[in-house]
Protein backbone atom coordinates (compact mmCIF):
# COMPACT_ATOMS: atom_id res chain seq x y z
CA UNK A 1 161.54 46.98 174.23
CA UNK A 2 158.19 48.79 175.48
CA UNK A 3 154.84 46.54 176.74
CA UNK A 4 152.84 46.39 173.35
CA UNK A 5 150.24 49.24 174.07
CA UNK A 6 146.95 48.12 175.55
CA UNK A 7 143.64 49.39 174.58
CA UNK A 8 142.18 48.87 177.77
CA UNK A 9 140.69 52.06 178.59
CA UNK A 10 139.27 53.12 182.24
CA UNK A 11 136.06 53.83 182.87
CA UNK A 12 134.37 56.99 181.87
CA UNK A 13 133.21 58.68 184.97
CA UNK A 14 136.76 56.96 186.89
CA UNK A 15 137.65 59.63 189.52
CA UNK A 16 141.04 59.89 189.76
CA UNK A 17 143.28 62.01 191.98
CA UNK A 18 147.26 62.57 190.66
CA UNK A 19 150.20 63.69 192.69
CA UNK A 20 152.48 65.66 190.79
CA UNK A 21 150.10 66.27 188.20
CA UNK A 22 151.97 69.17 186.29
CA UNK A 23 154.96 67.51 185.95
CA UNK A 24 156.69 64.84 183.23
CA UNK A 25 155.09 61.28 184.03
CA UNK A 26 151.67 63.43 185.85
CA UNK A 27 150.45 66.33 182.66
CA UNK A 28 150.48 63.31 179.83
CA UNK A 29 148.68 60.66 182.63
CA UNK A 30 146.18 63.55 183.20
CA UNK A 31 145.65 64.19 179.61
CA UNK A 32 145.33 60.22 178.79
CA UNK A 33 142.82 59.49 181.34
CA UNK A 34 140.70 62.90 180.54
CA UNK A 35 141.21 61.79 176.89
CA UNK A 36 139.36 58.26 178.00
CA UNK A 37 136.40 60.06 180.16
CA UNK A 38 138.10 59.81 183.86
CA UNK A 39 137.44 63.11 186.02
CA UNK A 40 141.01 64.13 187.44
CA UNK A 41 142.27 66.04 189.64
CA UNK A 42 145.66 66.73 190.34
CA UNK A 43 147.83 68.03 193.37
CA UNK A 44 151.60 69.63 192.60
CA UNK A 45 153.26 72.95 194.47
CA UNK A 46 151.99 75.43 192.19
CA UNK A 47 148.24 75.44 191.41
CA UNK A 48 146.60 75.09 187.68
CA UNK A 49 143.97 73.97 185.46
CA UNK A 50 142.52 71.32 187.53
CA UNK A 51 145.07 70.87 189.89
CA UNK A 52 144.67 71.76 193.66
CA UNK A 53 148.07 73.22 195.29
CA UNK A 54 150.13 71.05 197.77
CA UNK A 55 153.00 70.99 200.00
CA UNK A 56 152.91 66.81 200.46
CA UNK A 57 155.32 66.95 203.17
CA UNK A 58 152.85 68.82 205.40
CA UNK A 59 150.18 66.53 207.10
CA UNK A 60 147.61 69.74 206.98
CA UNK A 61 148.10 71.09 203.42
CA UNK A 62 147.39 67.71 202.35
CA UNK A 63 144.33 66.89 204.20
CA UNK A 64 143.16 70.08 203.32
CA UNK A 65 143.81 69.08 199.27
CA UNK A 66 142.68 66.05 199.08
CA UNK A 67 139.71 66.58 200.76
CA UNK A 68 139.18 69.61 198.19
CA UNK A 69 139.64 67.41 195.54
CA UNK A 70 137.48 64.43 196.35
CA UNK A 71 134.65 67.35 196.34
CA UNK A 72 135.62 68.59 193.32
CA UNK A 73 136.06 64.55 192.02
CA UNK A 74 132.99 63.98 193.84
CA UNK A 75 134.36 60.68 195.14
CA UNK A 76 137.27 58.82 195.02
CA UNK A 77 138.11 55.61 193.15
CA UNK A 78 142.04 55.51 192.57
CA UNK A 79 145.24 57.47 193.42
CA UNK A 80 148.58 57.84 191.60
CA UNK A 81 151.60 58.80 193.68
CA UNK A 82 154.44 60.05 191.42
CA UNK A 83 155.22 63.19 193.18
CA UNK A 84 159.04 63.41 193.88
CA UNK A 85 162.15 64.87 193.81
CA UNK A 86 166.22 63.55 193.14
CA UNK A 87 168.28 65.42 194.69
CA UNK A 88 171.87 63.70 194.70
CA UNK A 89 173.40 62.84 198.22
CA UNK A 90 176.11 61.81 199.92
CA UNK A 91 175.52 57.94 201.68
CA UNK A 92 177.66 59.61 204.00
CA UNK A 93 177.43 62.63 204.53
CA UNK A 94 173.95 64.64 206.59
CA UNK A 95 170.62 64.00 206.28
CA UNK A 96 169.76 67.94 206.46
CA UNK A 97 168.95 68.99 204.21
CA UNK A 98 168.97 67.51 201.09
CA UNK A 99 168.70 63.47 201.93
CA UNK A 100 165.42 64.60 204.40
CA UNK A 101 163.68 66.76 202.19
CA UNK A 102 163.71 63.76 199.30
CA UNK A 103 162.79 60.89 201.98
CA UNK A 104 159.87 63.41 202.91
CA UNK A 105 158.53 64.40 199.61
CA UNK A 106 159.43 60.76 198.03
CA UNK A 107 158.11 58.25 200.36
CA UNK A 108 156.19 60.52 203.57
CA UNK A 109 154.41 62.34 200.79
CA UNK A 110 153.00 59.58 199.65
CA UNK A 111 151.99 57.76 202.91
CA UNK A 112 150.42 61.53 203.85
CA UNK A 113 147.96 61.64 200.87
CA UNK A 114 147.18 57.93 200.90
CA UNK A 115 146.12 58.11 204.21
CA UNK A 116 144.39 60.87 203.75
CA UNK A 117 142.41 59.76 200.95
CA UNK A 118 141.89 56.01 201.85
CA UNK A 119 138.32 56.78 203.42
CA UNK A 120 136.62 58.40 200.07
CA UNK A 121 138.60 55.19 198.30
CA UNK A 122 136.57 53.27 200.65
CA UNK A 123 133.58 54.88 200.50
CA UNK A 124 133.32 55.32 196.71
CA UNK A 125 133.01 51.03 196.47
CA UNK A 126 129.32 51.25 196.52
CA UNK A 127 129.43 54.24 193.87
CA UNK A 128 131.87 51.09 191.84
CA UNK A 129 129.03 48.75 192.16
CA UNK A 130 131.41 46.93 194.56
CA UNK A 131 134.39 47.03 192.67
CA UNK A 132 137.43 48.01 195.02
CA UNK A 133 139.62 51.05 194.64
CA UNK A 134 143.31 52.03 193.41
CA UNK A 135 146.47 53.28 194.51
CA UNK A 136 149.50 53.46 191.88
CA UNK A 137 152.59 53.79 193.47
CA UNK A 138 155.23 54.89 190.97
CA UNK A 139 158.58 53.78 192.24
CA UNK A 140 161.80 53.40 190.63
CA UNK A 141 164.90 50.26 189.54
CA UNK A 142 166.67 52.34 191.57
CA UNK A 143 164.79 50.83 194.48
CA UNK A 144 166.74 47.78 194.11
CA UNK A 145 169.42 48.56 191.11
CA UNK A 146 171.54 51.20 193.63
CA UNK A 147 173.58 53.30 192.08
CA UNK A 148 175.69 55.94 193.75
CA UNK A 149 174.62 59.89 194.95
CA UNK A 150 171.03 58.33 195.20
CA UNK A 151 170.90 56.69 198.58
CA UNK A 152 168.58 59.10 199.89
CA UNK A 153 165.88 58.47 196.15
CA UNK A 154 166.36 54.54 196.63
CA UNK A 155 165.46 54.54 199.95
CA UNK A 156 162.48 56.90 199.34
CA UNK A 157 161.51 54.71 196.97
CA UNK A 158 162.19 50.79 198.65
CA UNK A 159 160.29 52.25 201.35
CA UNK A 160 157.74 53.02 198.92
CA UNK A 161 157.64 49.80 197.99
CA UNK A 162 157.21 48.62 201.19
CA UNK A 163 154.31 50.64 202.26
CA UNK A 164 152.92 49.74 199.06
CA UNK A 165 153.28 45.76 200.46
CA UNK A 166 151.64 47.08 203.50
CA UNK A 167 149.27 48.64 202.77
CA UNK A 168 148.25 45.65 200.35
CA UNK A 169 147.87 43.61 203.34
CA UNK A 170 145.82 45.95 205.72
CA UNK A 171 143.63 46.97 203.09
CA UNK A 172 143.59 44.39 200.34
CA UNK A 173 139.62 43.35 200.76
CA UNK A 174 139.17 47.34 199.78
CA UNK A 175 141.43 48.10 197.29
CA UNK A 176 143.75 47.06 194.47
CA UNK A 177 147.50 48.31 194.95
CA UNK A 178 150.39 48.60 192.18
CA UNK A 179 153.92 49.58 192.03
CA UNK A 180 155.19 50.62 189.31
CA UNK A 181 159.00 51.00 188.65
CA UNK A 182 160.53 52.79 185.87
CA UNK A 183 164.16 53.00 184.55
CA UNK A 184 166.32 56.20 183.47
CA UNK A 185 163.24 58.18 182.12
CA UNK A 186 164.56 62.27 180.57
CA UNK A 187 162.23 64.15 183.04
CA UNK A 188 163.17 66.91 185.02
CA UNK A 189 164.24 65.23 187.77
CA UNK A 190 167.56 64.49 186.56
CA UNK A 191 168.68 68.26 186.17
CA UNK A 192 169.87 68.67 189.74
CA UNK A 193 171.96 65.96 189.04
CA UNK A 194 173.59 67.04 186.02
CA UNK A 195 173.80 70.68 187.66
CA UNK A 196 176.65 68.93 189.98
CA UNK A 197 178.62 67.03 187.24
CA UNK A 198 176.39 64.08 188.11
CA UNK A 199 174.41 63.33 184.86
CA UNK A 200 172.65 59.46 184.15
CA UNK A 201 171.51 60.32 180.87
CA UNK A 202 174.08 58.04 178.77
CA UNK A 203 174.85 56.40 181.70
CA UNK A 204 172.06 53.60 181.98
CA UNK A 205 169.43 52.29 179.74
CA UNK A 206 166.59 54.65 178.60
CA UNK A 207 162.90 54.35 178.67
CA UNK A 208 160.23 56.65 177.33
CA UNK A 209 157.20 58.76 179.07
CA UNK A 210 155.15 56.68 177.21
CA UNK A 211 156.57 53.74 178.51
CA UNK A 212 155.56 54.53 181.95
CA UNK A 213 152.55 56.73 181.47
CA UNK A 214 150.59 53.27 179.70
CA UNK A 215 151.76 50.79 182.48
CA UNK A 216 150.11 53.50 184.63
CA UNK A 217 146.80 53.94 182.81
CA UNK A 218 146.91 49.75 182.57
CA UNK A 219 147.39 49.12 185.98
CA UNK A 220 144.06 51.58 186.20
CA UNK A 221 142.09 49.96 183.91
CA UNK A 222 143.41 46.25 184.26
CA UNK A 223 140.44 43.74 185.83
CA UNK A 224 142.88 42.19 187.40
CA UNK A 225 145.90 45.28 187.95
CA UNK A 226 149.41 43.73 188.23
CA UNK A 227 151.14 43.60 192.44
CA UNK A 228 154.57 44.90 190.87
CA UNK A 229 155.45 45.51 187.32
CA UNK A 230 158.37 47.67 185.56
CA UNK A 231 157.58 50.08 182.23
CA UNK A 232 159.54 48.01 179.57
CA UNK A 233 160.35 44.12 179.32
CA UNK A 234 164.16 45.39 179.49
CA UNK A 235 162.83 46.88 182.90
CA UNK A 236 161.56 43.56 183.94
CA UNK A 237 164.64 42.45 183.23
CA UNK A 238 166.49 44.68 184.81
CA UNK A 239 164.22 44.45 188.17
CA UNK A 240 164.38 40.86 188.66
CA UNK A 241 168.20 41.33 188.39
CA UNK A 242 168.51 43.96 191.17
CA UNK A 243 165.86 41.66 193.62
CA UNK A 244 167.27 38.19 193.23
CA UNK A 245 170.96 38.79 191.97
CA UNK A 246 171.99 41.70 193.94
CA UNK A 247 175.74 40.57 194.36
CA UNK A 248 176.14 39.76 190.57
CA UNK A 249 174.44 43.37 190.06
CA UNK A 250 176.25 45.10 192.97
CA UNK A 251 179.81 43.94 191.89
CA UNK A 252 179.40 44.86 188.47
CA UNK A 253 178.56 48.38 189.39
CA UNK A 254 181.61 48.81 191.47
CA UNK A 255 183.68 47.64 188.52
CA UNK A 256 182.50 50.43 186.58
CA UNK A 257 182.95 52.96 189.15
CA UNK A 258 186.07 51.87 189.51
CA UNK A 259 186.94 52.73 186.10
CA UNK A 260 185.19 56.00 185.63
CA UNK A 261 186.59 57.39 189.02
CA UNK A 262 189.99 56.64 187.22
CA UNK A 263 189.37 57.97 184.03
CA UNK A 264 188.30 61.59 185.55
CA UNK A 265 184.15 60.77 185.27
CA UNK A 266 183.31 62.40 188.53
CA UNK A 267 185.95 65.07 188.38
CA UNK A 268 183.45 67.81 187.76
CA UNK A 269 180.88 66.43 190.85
CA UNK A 270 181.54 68.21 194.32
CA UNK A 271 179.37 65.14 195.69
CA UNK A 272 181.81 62.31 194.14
CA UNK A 273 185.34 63.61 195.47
CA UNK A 274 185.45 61.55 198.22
CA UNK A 275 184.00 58.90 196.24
CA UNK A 276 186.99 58.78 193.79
CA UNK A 277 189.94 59.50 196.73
CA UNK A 278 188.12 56.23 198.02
CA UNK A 279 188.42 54.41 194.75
CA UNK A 280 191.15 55.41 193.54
CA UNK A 281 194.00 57.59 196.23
CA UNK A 282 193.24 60.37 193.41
CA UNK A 283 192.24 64.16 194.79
CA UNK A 284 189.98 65.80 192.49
CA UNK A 285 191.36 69.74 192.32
CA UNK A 286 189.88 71.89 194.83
CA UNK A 287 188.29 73.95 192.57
CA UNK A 288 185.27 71.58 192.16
CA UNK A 289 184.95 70.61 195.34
CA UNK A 290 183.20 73.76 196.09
CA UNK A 291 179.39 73.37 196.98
CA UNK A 292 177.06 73.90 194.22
CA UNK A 293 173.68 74.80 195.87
CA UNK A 294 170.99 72.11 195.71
CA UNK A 295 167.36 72.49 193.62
CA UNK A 296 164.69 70.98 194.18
CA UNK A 297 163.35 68.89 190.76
CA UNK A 298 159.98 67.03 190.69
CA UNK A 299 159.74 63.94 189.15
CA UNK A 300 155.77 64.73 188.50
């Protein structure tokens, strides 16, 4: 079940900058807050109505955008990270390129632009009569519900988390910091996993773009905005679970592995073969093996 909608609205004038701002969770967000008064501007690869292009995983495209887009903004009172992209991995196999390029964009991304936009934050408190700034980190259950082809995503996003702790305590007397987590959202993200036989969708519990877009605009507009909080109760659930049970969780997700690498689940993924000859002593015919080529997919 979602969080009963809140009302709460930001403040008009509420300059807002939005990584991956053209994509699934980013284009409603930007079109809420607009809808409410907030000035936005937005940073994603391609460049667009109100939206400043960015490579996040280089240090000088994104010093160069943010700093275009607090003059644009002119100011700076909150950020909200949910640039990203999933492409599945092997816990074993290389970190080039695939595993890299999604701890880069991911987690790196977002310590880039933070950094790079923590002194307008800062200097916009006197503009906020005081009040302290924003940053919205949007995470993931996978941070701490692991499933497998996704090492690479859950640590992205557990480090998030972390830096989202840390930066909490360096810079708590300046600014108010949030982490949101969602479940199994249908954004396009997931197609470069079901491009390699590697689908969630049916898979795990579903939540809505609504679901996560509101926590978002909440956490904005929220006196008092909540340290960690999931999209749905279920998700609350779900993330207490993975934090404080993680055997319980753990050995119940090998179970069902188990019993989908025997009934031919992962036949059609290149990335699970050695997964189910693990498992199960079973080869998965040669024929699928073969490498599909990897895509890039933004969570934004």
């Amino acid at each position: 079940m979602s969080h009963p909608r809140s009302r709460r609205a930001v403040a008009p004038g509420t300059r807002v900058l939005i990584t991956g701002a053209a994509g699934g969770f980013g284009a409603p967000t930007v079109q809420r807050l607009r809808e409410q008064g907030a000035k936005v501007v937005g940073l994603d690869r391609v460049a667009g109505d109100g939206i400043v292009a960015c490579d996040i995983t280089d240090e000088a495209a994104v010093d160069t955008a943010v700093a275009t887009a607090v003059e644009q903004l002119g100011g700076l009172d909150a950020v909200v990270h949910y640039a990203g992209i999933g492409t599945p991995n092997d816990a074993g196999g290389p970190l080039e390129p695939d595993a890299m390029k999604v701890i880069d964009t991911n987690l790196l991304g977002a310590w880039r632009v933070t950094a790079a936009a923590l002194p307008a934050l800062m200097a916009g408190r006197a503009d906020r009569d005081g009040a302290k700034g924003r940053v919205v980190f949007v995470s993931s259950e996978l941070a701490y519900l692991t499933l497998p082809f996704v090492s690479a995503y859950s640590v992205a996003k557990r480090g998030m988390a972390a830096y989202a702790d840390a930066l909490r305590l360096e810079y708590g007397t300046e600014l108010h910091v949030s982490t949101v987590y969602p479940g199994y959202v249908r954004t396009p993200i997931h197609d470069a996993g079901r491009e390699v036989g590697l689908a969630l969708e049916g898979q795990v519990r579903r939540e809505e773009v609504e679901d996560i877009v509101g926590t978002v605009v909440r956490a904005l507009a929220a006196p008092r905005p909540p340290r960690d909080t999931a999209g749905t109760r279920a998700g609350q659930l779900e993330l207490w679970a993975g934090r404080h049970i993680p055997t319980i969780v753990g050995s119940g997700v090998v179970r069902r592995l188990r019993t989908q690498a025997a009934t031919g689940h992962f036949d059609s993924s290149p990335v699970a073969a050695g997964l189910v000859r693990r498992l199960t002593g079973r080869d998965v015919p040669a024929v699928v093996q073969e490498t599909a080529p990897s895509k890039e997919r933004s969570t934004s």
